[in-house]
Protein backbone atom coordinates (compact mmCIF):
# COMPACT_ATOMS: atom_id res chain seq x y z
CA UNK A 1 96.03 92.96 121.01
CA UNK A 2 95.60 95.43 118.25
CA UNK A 3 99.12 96.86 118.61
CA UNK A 4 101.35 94.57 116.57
CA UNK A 5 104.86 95.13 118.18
CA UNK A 6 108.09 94.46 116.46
CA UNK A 7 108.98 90.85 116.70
CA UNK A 8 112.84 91.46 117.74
CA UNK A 9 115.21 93.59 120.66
CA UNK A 10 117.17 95.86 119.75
CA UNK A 11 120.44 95.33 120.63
CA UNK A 12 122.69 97.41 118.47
CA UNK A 13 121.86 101.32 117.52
CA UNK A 14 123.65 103.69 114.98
CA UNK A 15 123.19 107.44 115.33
CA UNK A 16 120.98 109.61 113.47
CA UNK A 17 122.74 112.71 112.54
CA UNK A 18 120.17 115.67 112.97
CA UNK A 19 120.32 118.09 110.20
CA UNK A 20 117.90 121.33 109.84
CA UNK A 21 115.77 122.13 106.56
CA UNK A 22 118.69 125.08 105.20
CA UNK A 23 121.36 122.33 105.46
CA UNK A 24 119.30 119.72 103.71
CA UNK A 25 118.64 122.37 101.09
CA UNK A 26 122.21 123.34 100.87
CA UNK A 27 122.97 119.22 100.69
CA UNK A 28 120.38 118.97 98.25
CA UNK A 29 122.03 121.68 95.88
CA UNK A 30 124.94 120.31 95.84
CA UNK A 31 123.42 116.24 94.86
CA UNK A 32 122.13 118.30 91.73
CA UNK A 33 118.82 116.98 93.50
CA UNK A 34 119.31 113.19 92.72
CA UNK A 35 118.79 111.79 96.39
CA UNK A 36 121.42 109.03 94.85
CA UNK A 37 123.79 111.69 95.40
CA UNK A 38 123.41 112.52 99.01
CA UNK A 39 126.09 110.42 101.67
CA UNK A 40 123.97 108.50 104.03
CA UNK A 41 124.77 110.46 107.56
CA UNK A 42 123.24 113.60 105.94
CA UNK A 43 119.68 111.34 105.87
CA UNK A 44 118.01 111.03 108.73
CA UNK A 45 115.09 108.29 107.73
CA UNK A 46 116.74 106.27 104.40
CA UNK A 47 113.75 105.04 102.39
CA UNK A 48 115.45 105.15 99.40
CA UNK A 49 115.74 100.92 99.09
CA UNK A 50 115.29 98.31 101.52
CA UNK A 51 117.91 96.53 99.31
CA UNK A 52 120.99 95.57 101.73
CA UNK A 53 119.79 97.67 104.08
CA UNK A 54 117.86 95.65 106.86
CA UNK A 55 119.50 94.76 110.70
CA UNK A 56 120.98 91.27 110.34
CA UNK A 57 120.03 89.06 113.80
CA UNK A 58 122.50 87.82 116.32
CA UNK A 59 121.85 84.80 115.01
CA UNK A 60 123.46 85.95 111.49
CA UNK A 61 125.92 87.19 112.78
CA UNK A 62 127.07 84.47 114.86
CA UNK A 63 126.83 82.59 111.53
CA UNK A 64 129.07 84.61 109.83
CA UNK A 65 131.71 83.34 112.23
CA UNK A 66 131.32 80.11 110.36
CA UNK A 67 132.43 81.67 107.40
CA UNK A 68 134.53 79.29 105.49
CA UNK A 69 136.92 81.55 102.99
CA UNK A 70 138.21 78.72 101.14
CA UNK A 71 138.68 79.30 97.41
CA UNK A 72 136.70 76.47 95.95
CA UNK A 73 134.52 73.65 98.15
CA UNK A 74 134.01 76.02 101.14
CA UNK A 75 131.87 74.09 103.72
CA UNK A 76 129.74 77.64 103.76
CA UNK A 77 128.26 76.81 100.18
CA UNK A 78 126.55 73.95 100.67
CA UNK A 79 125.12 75.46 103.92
CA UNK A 80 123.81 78.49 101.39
CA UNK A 81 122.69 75.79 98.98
CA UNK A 82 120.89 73.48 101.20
CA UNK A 83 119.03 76.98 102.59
CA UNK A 84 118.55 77.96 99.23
CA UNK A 85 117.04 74.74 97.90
CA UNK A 86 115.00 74.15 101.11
CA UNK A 87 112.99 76.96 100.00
CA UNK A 88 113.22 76.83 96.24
CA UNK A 89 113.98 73.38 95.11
CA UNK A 90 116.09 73.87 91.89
CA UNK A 91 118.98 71.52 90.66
CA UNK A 92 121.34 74.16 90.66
CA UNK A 93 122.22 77.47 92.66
CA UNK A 94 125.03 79.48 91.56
CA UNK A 95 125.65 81.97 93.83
CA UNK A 96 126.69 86.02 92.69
CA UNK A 97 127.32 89.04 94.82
CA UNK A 98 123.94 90.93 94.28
CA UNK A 99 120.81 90.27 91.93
CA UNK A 100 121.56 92.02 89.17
CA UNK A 101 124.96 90.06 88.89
CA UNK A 102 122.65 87.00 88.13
CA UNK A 103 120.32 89.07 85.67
CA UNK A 104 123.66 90.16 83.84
CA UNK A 105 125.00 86.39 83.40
CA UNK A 106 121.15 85.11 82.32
CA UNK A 107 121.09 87.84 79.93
CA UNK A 108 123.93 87.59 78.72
CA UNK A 109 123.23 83.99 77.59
CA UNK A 110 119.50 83.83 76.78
CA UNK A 111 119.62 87.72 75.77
CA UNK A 112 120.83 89.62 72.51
CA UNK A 113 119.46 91.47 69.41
CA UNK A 114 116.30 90.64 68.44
CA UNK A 115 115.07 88.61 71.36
CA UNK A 116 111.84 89.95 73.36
CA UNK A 117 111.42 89.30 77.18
CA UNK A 118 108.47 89.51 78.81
CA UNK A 119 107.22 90.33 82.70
CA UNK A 120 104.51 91.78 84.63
CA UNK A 121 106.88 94.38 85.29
CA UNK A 122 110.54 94.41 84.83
CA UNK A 123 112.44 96.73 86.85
CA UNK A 124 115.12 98.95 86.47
CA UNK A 125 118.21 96.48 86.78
CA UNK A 126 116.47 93.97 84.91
CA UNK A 127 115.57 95.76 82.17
CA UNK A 128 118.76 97.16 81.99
CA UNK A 129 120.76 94.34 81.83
CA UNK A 130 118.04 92.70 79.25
CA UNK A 131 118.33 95.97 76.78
CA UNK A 132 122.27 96.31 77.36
CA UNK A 133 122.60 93.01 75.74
CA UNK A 134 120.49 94.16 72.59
CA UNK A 135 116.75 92.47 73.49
CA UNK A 136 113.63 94.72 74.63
CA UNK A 137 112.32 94.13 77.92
CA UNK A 138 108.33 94.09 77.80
CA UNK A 139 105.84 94.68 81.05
CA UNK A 140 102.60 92.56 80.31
CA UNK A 141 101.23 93.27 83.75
CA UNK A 142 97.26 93.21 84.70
CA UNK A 143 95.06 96.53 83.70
CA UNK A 144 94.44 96.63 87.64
CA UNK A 145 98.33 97.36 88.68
CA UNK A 146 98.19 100.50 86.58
CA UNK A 147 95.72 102.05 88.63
CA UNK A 148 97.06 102.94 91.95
CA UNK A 149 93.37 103.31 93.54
CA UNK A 150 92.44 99.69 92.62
CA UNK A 151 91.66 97.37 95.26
CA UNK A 152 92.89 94.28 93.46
CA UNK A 153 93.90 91.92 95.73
CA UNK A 154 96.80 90.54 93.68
CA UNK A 155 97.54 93.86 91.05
CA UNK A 156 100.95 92.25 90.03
CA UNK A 157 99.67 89.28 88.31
CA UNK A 158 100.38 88.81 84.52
CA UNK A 159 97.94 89.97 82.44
CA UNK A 160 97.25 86.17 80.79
CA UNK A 161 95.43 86.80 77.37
CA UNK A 162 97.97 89.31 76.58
CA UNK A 163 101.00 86.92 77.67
CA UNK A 164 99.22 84.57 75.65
CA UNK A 165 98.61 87.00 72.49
CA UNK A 166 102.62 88.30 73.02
CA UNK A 167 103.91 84.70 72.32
CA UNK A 168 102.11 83.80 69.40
CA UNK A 169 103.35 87.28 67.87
CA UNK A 170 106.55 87.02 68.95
CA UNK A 171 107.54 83.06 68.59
CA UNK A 172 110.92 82.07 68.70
CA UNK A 173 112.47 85.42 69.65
CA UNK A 174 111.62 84.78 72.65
CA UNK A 175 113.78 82.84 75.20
CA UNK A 176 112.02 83.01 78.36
CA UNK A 177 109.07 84.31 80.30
CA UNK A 178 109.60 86.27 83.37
CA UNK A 179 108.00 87.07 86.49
CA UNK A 180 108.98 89.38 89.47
CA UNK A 181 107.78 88.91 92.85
CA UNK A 182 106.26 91.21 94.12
CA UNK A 183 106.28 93.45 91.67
CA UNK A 184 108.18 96.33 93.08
CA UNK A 185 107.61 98.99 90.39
CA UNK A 186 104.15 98.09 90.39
CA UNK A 187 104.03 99.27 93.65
CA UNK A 188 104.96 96.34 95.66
CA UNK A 189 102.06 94.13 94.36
CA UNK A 190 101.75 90.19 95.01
CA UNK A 191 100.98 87.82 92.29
CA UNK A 192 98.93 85.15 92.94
CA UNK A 193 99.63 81.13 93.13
CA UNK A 194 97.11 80.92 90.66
CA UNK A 195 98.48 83.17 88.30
CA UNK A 196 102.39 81.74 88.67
CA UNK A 197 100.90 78.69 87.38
CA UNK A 198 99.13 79.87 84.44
CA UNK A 199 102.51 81.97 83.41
CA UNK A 200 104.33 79.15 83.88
CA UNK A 201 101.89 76.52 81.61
CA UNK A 202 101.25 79.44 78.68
CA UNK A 203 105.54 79.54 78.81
CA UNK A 204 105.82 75.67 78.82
CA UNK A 205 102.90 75.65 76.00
CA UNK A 206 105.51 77.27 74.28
CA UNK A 207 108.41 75.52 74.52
CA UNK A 208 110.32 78.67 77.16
CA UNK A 209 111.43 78.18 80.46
CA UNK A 210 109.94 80.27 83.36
CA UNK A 211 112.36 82.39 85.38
CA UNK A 212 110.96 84.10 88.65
CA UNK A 213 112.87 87.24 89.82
CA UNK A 214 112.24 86.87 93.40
CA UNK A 215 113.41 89.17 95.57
CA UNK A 216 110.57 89.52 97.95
CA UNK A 217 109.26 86.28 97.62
CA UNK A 218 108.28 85.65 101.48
CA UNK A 219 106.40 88.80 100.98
CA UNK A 220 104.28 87.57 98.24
CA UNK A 221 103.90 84.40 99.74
CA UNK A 222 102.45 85.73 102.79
CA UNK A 223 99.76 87.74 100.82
CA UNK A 224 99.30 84.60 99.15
CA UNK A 225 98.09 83.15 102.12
CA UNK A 226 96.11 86.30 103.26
CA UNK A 227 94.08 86.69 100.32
CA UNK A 228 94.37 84.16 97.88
CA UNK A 229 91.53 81.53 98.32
CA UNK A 230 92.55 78.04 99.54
CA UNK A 231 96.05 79.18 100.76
CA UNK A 232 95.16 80.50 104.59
CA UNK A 233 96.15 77.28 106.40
CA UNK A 234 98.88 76.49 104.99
CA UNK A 235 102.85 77.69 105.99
CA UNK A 236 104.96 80.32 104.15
CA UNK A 237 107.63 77.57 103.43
CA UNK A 238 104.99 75.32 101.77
CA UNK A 239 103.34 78.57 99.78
CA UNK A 240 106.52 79.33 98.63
CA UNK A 241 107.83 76.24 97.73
CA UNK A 242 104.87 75.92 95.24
CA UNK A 243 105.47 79.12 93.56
CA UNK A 244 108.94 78.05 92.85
CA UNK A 245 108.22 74.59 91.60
CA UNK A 246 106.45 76.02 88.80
CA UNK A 247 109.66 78.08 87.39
CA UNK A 248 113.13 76.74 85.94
CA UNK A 249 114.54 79.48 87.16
CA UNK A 250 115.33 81.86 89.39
CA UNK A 251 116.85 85.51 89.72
CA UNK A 252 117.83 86.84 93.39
CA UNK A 253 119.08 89.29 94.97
CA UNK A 254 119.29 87.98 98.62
CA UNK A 255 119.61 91.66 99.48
CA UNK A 256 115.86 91.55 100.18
CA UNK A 257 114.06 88.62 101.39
CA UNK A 258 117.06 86.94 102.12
CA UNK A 259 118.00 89.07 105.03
CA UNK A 260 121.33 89.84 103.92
CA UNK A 261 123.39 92.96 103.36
CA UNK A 262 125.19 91.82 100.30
CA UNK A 263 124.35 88.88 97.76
CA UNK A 264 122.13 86.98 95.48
CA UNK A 265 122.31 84.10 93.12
CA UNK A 266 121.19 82.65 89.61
CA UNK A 267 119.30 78.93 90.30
CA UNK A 268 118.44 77.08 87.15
CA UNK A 269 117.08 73.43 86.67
CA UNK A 270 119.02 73.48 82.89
CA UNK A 271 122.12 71.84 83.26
CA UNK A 272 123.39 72.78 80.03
CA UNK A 273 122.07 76.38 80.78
CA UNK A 274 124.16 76.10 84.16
CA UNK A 275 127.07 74.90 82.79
CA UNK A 276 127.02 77.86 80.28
CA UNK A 277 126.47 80.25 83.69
CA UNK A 278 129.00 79.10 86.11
CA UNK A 279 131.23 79.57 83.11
CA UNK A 280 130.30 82.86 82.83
CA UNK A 281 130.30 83.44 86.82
CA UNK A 282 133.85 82.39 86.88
CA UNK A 283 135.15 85.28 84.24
CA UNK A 284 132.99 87.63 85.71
CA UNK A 285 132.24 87.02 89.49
CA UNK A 286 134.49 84.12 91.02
CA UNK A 287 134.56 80.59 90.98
CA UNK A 288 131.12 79.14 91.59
CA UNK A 289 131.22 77.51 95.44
CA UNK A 290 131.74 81.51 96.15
CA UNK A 291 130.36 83.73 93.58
CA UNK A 292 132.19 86.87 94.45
CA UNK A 293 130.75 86.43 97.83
CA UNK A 294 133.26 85.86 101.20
CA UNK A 295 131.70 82.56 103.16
CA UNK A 296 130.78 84.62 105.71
CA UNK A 297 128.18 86.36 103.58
CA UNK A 298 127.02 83.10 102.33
CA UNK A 299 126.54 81.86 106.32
CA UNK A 300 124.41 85.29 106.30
CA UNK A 301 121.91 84.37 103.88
CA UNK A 302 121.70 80.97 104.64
CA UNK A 303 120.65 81.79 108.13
CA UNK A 304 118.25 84.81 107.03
CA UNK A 305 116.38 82.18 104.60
CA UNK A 306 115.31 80.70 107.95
CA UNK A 307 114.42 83.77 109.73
CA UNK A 308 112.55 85.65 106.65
CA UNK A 309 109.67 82.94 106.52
CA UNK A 310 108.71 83.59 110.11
CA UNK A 311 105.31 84.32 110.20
CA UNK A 312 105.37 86.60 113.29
CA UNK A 313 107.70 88.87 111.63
CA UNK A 314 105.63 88.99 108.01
CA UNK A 315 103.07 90.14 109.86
CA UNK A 316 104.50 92.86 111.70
CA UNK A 317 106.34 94.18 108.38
CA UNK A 318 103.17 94.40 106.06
CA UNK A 319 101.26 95.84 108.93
CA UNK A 320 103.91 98.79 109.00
CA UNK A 321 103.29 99.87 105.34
CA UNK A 322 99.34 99.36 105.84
CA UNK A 323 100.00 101.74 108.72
CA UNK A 324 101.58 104.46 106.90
CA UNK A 325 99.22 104.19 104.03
CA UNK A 326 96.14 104.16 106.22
CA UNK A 327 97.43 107.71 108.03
CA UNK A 328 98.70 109.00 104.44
CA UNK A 329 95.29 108.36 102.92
CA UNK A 330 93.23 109.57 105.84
CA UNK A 331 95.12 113.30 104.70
CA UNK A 332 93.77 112.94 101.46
CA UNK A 333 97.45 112.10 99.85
CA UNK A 334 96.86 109.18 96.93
CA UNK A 335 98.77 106.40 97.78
CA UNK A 336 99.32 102.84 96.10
CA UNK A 337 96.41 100.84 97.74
CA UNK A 338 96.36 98.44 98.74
CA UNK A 339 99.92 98.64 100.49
CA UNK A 340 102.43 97.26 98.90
CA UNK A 341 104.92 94.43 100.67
CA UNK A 342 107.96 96.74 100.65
CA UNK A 343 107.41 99.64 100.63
CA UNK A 344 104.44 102.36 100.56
CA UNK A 345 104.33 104.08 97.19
CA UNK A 346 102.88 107.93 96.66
CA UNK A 347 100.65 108.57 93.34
CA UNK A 348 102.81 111.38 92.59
CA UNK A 349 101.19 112.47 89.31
CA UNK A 350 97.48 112.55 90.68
CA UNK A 351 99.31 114.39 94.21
CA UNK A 352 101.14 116.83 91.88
CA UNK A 353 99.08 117.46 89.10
CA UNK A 354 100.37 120.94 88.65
CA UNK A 355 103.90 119.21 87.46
CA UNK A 356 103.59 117.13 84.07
CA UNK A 357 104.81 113.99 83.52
CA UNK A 358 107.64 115.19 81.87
CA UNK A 359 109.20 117.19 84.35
CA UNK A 360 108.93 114.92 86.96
CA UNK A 361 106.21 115.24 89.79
CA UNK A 362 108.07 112.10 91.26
CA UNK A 363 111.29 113.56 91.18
CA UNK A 364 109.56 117.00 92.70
CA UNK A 365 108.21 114.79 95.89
CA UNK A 366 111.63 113.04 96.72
CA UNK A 367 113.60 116.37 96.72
CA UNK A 368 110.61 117.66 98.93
CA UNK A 369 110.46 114.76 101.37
CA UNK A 370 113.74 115.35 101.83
CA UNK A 371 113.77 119.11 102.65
CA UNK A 372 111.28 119.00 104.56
CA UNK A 373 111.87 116.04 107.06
CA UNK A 374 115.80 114.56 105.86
CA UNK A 375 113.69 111.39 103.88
CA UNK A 376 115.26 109.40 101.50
CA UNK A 377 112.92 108.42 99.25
CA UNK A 378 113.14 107.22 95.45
CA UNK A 379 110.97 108.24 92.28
CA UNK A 380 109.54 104.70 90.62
CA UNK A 381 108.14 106.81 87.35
CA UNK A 382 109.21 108.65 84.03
CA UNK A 383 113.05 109.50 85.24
CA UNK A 384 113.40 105.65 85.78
CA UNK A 385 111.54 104.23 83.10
CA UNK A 386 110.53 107.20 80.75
CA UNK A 387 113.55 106.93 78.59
CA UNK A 388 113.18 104.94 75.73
CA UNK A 389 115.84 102.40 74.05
CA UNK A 390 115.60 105.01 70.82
CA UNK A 391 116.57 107.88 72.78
CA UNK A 392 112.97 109.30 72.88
CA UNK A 393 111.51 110.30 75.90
CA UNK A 394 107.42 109.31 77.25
CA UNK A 395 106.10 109.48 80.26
CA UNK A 396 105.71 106.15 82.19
CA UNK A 397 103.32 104.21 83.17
CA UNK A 398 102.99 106.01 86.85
CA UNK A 399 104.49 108.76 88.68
CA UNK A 400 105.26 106.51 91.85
CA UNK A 401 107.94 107.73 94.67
CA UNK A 402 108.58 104.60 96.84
CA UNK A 403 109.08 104.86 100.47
CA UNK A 404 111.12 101.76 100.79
CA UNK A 405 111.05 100.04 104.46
CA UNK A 406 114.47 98.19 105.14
CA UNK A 407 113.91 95.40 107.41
CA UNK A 408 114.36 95.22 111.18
CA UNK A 409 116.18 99.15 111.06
CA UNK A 410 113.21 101.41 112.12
CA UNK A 411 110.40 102.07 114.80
CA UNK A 412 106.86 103.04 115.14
CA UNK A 413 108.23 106.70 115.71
CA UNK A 414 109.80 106.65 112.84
CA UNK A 415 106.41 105.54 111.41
CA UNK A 416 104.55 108.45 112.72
CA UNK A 417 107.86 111.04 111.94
CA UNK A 418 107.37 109.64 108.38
CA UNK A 419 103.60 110.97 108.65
CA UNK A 420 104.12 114.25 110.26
CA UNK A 421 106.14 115.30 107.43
CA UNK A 422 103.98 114.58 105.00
CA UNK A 423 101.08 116.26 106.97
CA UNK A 424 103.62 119.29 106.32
CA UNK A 425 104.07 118.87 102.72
CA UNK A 426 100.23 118.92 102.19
CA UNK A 427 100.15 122.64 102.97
CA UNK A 428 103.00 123.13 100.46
CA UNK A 429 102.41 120.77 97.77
CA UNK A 430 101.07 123.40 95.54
CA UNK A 431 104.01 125.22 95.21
CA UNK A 432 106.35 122.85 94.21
CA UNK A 433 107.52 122.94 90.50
CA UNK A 434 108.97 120.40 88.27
CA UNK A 435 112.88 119.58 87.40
CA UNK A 436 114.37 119.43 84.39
CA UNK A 437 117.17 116.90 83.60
CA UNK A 438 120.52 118.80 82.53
CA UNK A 439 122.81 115.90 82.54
CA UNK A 440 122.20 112.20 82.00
CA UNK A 441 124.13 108.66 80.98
CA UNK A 442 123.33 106.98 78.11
CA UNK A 443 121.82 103.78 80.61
CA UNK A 444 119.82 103.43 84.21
CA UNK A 445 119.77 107.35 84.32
CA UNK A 446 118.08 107.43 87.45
CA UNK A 447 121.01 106.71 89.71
CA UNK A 448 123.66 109.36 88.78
CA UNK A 449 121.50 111.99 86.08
CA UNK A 450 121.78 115.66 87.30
CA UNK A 451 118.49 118.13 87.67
CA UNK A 452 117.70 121.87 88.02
CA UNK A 453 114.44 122.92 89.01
CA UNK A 454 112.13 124.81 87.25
CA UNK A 455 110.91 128.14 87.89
């Protein structure tokens, strides 16, 4: 059949509050147009992350009635680290409430001033937590993944020669190589087997361990074994098992591919490194069979490990973004090609090229998207990443605004709702202006800075 149906019943529903264009300009107002601002049942599609914000199964949820709440040696955490290590076989899994819990205990250990970290592309939390502890985050990612139009199969990969050419420069101030899967502000882009294990040999040439940040690492695993060369017989659980082999570490927030509404965890093959962590976990977090987690939670994300490697249900959520890209590019709008895992991502900058960089075309979209049709998007461009540790301000590498797909939570209608707006917006997009930013914090702007638009 060429209709690929969603793989589950629904057998829950929450209700869409239905607001009109005045309201949402009047809501909009009064968010000093940062979408972060807005309360949820004033949004009536909310693309703004898929982070925590996917339908758990029954299944889950008759899991979390296993939930063990004991203090320390709850039954629930070796369920969680038996999932965990089924998938990604690491000595040790420490769990933590949310992903960037286990990026603030890493860095806080293997960060500080002086050090240099490099990626393909670190995102927002990560390279917040890396520069909050004094080091500089660095994205090393392929020419291909800054070009939205490229056709690259695999645009997050790590741009090798200049990995290479980073860690003879910068030797021994460096204390690990990264990696995120996919690469979300990248637009959503796999990286390929191939190129996890040339990261991770270049890193061990060197003497540094290999962390992976993977989030959404049964959705690069199943472009893995849709484009990468050698891989298409083989099983999710066996494409991603390889991936992780290769690291001695991982960052996660279980938030994403882990099917979970809350929680995440650090897993490192280092026992000394460990030691240092679950030390660190315990001041910070809880003791280290919990990690600021309840059991149920932990019950949660054991049983979504299971469910997110499903092939049926890969399928059906990569063929939703490649959906709404294929309608948004057949109306001329540039979109991130080809479609992300995640999310679909708008070339904001080559939409609005009226609106320079530096006032925001990606900001000007979201606040537009959500006028027109009550969408809840998020900008992935200069707001986010244009301020610079020295206070100076460039435009980034791409004006991107994400349209972020939670898992399980919407339908085909939605889908198509998504598009008609859009087909609105292309009528209008000429007269939309730029924002200026007229109150920001000193870190992670993006989530709480205040605009005005321009006239």
């Amino acid at each position: 059949m060429r209709t690929i149906i969603e793989p589950f019943r629904i057998k829950s529903v929450e209700t869409i509050r239905m607001t009109t264009r005045e309201q949402r300009r009047e809501l909009l107002t009064a968010a000093h147009y940062n979408l972060f601002g807005l309360q949820s049942k004033d949004v009536l599609i909310d693309l703004l992350t898929d982070s925590g914000t996917g339908a758990m199964s029954s299944e889950q949820w008759a899991a979390m009635m296993r939930g063990d709440e004991s203090y320390a040696g709850s039954p629930s955490f070796a369920r969680f680290t038996a999932a965990v290590q089924d998938l990604m076989p690491f000595e040790h899994i420490i769990p933590t409430h949310q992903g960037r819990a286990a990026e603030a205990i890493l860095f806080s250990i293997l960060g500080g001033a002086g050090r240099n970290i490099p990626n393909n592309t670190h995102f927002d939390t990560t390279r917040g937590n890396i520069e909050s502890s004094g080091a500089r985050a660095f994205d090393l990612v392929i020419e291909e993944g800054k070009d939205p139009a490229s056709l690259h199969p695999f645009k997050g990969n790590m741009d090798l020669t200049r990995l290479e050419a980073f860690m003879v420069e910068h030797g021994d101030t460096v204390p690990c190589v990264m990696i995120t899967l996919t690469n979300n502000a990248g637009g959503g882009q796999p990286v390929s087997l191939e190129n996890i294990r040339a990261v991770a040999l270049i890193a061990r040439a060197h003497g540094k361990p290999f962390i992976i940040d993977g989030c959404r690492f049964a959705e690069n695993a199943w472009f893995i074994k849709q484009r990468e060369p050698g891989q298409g017989d083989r099983s999710i659980k066996d494409i991603v098992r390889d991936c992780f082999s290769c690291a001695d570490g991982m960052t996660m927030s279980a938030k994403k591919d882990g099917f979970a509404n809350i929680g995440g965890w650090l897993a490192l093959n280092d026992g000394e490194l460990a030691a240092l962590a679950r030390a660190k976990l315990i001041q910070t977090e809880g003791f280290p069979t919990y990690g600021g987690l309840a059991g149920r939670d932990l019950e949660a994300i054991a049983q979504g490990l299971v469910e997110i490697v499903d092939e049926d249900y890969l399928r059906y959520r990569i063929r939703t973004n490649e959906y709404i890209v294929e309608r948004l590019d057949a109306l001329g709008i540039p979109v991130v090609k080809p479609a992300g895992g995640h999310a679909v991502f708008i070339d904001a900058r080559r939409w609005l090229s009226h609106i320079d960089p530096l006032q925001y075309p990606g900001q000007a979209l979201a606040c537009a998207l959500y006028e027109v049709g009550g969408i809840r998007s998020c900008e992935i461009g200069t707001v986010m990443f244009g301020r610079q540790p020295d206070g100076s301000e460039v435009p980034a590498m791409m004006d991107l605004v994400r349209l972020a797909m939670p898992r399980r939570t919407y339908t085909q209608s939605h889908a198509d709702y998504i598009v008609e707006v859009f087909e609105e917006l292309v009528a209008q997009k000429d007269a939309l202006r730029g924002y200026r930013i007229s109150w920001e914090p000193k870190m992670m702007r993006h989530f709480s800075c205040h605009f005005e638009p321009l006239d």
